[in-house]
C-alpha atoms as a PDB file:
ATOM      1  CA  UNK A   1       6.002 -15.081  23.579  1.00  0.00           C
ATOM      2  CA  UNK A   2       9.706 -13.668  22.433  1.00  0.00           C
ATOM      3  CA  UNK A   3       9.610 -14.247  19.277  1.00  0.00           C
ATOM      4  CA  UNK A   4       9.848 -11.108  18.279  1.00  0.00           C
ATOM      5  CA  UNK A   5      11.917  -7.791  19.501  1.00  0.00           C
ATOM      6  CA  UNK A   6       9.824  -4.492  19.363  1.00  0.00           C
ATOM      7  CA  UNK A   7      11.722  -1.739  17.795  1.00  0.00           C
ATOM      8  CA  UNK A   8       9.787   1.115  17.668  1.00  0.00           C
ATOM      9  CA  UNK A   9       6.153   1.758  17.809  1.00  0.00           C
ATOM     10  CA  UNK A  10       3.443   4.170  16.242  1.00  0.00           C
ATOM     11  CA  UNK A  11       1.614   6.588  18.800  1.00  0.00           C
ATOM     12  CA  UNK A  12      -1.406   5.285  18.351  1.00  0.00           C
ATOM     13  CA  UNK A  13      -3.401   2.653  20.663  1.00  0.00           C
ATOM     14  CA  UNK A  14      -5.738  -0.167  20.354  1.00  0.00           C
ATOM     15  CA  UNK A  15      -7.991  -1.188  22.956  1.00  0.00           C
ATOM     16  CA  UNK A  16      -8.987  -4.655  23.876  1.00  0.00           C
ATOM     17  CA  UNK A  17     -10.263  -6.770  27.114  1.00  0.00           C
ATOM     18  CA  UNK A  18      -7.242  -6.271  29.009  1.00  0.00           C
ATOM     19  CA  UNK A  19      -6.122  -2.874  27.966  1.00  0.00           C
ATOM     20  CA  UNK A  20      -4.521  -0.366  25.953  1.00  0.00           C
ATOM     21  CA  UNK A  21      -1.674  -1.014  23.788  1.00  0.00           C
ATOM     22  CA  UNK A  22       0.415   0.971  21.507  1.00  0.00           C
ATOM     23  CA  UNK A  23       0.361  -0.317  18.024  1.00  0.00           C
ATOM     24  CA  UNK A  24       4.405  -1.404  16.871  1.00  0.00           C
ATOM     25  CA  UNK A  25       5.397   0.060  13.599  1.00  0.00           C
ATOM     26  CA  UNK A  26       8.809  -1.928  13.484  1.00  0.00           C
ATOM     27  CA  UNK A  27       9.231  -5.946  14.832  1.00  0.00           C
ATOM     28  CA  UNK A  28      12.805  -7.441  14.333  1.00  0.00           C
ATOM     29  CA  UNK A  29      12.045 -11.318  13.988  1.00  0.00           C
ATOM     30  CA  UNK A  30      15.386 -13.005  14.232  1.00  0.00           C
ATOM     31  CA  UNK A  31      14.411 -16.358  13.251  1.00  0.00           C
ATOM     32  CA  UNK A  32      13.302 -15.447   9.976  1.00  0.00           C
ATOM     33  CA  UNK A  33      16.293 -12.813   9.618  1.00  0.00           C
ATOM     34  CA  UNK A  34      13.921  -9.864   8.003  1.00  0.00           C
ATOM     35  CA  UNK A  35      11.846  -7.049   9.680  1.00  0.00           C
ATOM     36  CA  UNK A  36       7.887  -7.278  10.035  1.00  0.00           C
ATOM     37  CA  UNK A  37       6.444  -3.486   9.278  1.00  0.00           C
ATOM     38  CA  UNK A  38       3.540  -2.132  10.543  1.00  0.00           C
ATOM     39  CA  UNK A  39       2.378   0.379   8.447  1.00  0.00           C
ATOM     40  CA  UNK A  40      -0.135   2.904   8.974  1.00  0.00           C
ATOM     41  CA  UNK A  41      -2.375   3.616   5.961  1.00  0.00           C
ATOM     42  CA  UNK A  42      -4.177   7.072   5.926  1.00  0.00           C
ATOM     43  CA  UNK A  43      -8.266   6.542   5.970  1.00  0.00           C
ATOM     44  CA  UNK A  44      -8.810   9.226   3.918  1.00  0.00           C
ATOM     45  CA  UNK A  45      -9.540   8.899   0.501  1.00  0.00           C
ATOM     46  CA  UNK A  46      -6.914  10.860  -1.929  1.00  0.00           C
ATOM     47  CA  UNK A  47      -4.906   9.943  -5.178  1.00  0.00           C
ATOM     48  CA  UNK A  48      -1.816   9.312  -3.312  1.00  0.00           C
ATOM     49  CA  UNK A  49      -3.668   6.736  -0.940  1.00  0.00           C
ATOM     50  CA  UNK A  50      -5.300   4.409  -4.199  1.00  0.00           C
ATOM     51  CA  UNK A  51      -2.007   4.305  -5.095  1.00  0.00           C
ATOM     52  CA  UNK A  52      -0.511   3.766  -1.951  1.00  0.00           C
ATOM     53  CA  UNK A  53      -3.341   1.022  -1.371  1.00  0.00           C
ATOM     54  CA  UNK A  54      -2.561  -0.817  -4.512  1.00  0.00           C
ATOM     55  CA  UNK A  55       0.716  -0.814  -4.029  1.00  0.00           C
ATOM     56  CA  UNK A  56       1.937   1.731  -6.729  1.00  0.00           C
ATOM     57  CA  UNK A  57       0.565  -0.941  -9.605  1.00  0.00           C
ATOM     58  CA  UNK A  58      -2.134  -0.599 -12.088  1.00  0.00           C
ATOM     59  CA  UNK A  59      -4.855  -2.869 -11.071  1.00  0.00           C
ATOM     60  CA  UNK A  60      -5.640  -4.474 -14.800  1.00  0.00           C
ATOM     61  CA  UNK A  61      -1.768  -5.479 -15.879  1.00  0.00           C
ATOM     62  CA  UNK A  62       0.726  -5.174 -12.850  1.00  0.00           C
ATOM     63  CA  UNK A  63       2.286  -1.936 -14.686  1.00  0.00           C
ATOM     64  CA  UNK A  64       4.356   0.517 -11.901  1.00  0.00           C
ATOM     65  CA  UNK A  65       4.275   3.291 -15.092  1.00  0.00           C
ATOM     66  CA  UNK A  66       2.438   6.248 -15.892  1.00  0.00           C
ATOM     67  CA  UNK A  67      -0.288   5.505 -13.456  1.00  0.00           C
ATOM     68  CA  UNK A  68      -4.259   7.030 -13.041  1.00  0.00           C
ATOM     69  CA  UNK A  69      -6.515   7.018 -11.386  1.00  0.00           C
ATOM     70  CA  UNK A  70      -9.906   4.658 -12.693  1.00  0.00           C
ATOM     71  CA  UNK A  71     -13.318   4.527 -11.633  1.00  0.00           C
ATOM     72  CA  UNK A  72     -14.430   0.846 -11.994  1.00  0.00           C
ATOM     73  CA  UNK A  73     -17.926   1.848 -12.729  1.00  0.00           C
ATOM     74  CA  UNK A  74     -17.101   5.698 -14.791  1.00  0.00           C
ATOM     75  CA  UNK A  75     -18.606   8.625 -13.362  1.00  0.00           C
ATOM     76  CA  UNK A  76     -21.023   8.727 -16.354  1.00  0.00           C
ATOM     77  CA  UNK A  77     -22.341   5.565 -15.282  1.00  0.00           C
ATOM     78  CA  UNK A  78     -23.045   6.406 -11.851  1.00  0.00           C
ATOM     79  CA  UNK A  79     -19.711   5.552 -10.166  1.00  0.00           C
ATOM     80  CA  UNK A  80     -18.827   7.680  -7.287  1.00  0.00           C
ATOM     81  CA  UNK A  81     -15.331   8.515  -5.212  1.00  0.00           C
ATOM     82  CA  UNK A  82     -15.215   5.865  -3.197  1.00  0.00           C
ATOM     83  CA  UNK A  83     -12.406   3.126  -2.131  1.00  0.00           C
ATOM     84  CA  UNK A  84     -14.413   0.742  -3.959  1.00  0.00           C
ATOM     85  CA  UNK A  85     -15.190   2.485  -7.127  1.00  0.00           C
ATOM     86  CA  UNK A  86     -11.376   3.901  -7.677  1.00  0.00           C
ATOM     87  CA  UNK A  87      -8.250   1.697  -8.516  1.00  0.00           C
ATOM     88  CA  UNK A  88      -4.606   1.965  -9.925  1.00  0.00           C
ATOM     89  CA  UNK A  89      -4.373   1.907 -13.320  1.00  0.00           C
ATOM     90  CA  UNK A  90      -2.042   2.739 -16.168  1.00  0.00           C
ATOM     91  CA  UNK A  91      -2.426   5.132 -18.568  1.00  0.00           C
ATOM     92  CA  UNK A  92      -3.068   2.516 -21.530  1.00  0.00           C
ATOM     93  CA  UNK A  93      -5.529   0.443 -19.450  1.00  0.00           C
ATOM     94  CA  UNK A  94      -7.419   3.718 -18.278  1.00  0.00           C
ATOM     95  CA  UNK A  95      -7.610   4.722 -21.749  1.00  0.00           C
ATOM     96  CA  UNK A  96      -8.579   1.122 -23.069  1.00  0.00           C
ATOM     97  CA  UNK A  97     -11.243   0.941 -20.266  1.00  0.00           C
ATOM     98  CA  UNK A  98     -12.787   4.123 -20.958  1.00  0.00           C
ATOM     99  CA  UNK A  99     -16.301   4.642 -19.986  1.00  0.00           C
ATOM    100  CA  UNK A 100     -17.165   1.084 -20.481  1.00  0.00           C
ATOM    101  CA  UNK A 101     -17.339  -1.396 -17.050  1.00  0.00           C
ATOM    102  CA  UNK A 102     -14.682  -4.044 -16.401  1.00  0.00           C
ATOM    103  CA  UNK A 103     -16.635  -6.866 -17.947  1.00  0.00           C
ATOM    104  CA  UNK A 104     -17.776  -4.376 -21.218  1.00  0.00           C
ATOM    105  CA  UNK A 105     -14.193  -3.814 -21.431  1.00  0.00           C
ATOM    106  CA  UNK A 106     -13.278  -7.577 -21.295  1.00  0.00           C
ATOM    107  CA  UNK A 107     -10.438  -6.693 -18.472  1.00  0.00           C
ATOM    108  CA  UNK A 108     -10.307  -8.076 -14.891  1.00  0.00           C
ATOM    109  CA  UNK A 109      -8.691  -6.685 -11.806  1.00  0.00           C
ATOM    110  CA  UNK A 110      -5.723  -7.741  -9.918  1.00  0.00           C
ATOM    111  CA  UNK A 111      -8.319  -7.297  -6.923  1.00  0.00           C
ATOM    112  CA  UNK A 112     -11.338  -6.301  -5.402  1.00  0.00           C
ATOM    113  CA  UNK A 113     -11.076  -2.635  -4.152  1.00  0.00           C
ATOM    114  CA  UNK A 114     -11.824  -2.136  -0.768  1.00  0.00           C
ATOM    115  CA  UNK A 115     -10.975   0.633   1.837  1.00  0.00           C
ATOM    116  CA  UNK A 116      -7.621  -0.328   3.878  1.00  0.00           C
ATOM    117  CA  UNK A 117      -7.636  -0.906   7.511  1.00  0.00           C
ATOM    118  CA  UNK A 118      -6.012   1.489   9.440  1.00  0.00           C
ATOM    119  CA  UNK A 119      -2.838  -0.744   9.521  1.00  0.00           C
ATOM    120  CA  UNK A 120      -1.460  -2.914   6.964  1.00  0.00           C
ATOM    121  CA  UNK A 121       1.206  -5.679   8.122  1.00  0.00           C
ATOM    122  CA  UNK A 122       3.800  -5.775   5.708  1.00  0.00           C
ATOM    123  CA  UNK A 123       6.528  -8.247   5.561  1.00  0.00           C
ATOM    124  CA  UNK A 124       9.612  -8.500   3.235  1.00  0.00           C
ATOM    125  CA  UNK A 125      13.135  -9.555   3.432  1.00  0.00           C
ATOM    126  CA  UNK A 126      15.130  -5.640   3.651  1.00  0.00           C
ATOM    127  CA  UNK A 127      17.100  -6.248   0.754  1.00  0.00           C
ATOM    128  CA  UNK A 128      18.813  -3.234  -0.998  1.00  0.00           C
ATOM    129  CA  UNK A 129      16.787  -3.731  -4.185  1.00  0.00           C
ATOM    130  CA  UNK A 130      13.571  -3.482  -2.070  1.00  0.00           C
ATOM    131  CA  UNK A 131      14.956  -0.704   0.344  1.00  0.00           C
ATOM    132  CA  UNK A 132      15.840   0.932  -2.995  1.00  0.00           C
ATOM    133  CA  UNK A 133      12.223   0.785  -4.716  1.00  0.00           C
ATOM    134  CA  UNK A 134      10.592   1.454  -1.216  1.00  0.00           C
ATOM    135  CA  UNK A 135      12.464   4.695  -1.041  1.00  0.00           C
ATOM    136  CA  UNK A 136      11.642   5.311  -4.582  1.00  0.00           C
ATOM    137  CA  UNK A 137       8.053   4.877  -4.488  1.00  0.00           C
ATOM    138  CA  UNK A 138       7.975   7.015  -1.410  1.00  0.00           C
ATOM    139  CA  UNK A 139       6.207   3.675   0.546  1.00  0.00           C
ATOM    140  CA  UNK A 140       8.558   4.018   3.147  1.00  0.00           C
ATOM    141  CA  UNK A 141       7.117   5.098   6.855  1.00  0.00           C
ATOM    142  CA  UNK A 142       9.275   7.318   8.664  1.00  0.00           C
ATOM    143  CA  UNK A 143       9.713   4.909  11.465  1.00  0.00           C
ATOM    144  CA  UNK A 144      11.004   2.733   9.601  1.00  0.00           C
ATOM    145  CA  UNK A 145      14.239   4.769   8.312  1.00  0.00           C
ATOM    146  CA  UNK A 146      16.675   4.585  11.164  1.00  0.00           C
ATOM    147  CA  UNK A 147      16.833   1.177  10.743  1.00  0.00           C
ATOM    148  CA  UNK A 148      17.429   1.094   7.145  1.00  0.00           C
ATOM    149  CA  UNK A 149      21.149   1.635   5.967  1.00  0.00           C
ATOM    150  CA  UNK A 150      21.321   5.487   3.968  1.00  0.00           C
ATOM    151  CA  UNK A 151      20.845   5.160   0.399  1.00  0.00           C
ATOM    152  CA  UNK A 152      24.153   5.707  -1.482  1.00  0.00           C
ATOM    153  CA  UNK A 153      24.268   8.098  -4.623  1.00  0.00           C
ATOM    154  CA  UNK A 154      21.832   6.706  -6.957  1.00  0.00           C
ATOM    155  CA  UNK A 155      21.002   7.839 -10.522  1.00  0.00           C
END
């Protein structure tokens, strides 16, 4: 409907009624003057991908430091590895948590784990701030760099 300009897309497909399509990774919207991301989020289960999931933030108080990983029912409880027994959480809120459950704790999540879809859309305006903590957090998709200006020296 040209409302958006495909920049580059992943190499994967999807199917649907009337075909096969490649999957874009990078959409330049000019009316709202930012980029729309596609990103592709790795199925498998690993420490890097909780964290990627939840967005590099502990799950019980928004913290971006020192972060764990915490079974919301413990191992010792009968929790197992799965996307929706593990979240993000700090060191202090791991260790506050414990063995106990999130209600015998008295803490609440951010959100309900659950295992990502193979692709997340992600829009936000490419500030440098963001383009700086992207790079930072190592969130940033490979397709996405030639489009984003090279980071200058930074401490």
């Amino acid at each position: 409907m040209d409302k958006a300009d495909v920049l580059e897309y992943y190499d994967q497909t999807v199917n649907s009624p009337n075909g096969s399509f490649y999957i874009p990774a990078v959409l330049r919207v000019p009316h709202l003057l930012q980029v729309v991301k596609r990103r592709r989020l790795k199925s498998n289960l690993s420490r890097t991908n909780i964290l990627q999931r939840d967005d590099f933030t502990c799950q019980y108080c928004s913290s971006g430091e020192n972060l764990t990983i915490d079974h919301v029912l413990p191992i010792a409880r009968g929790g197992e590895w799965t996307w929706e027994n593990l979240v993000t959480a700090c060191e202090k809120c791991n260790s506050r948590k414990g063995q106990k459950t999130v209600e015998e704790a008295n803490m609440k999540l951010m959100k309900v784990p659950k295992a990502p879809k193979d692709y997340d859309i992600v829009a936000i305006p490419l500030t440098s701030s963001t383009i700086k903590m992207l790079r930072k957090k190592k969130g940033m998709p490979e397709e996405w760099q030639q489009y984003l200006a090279k980071p200058s020296s930074e401490p």
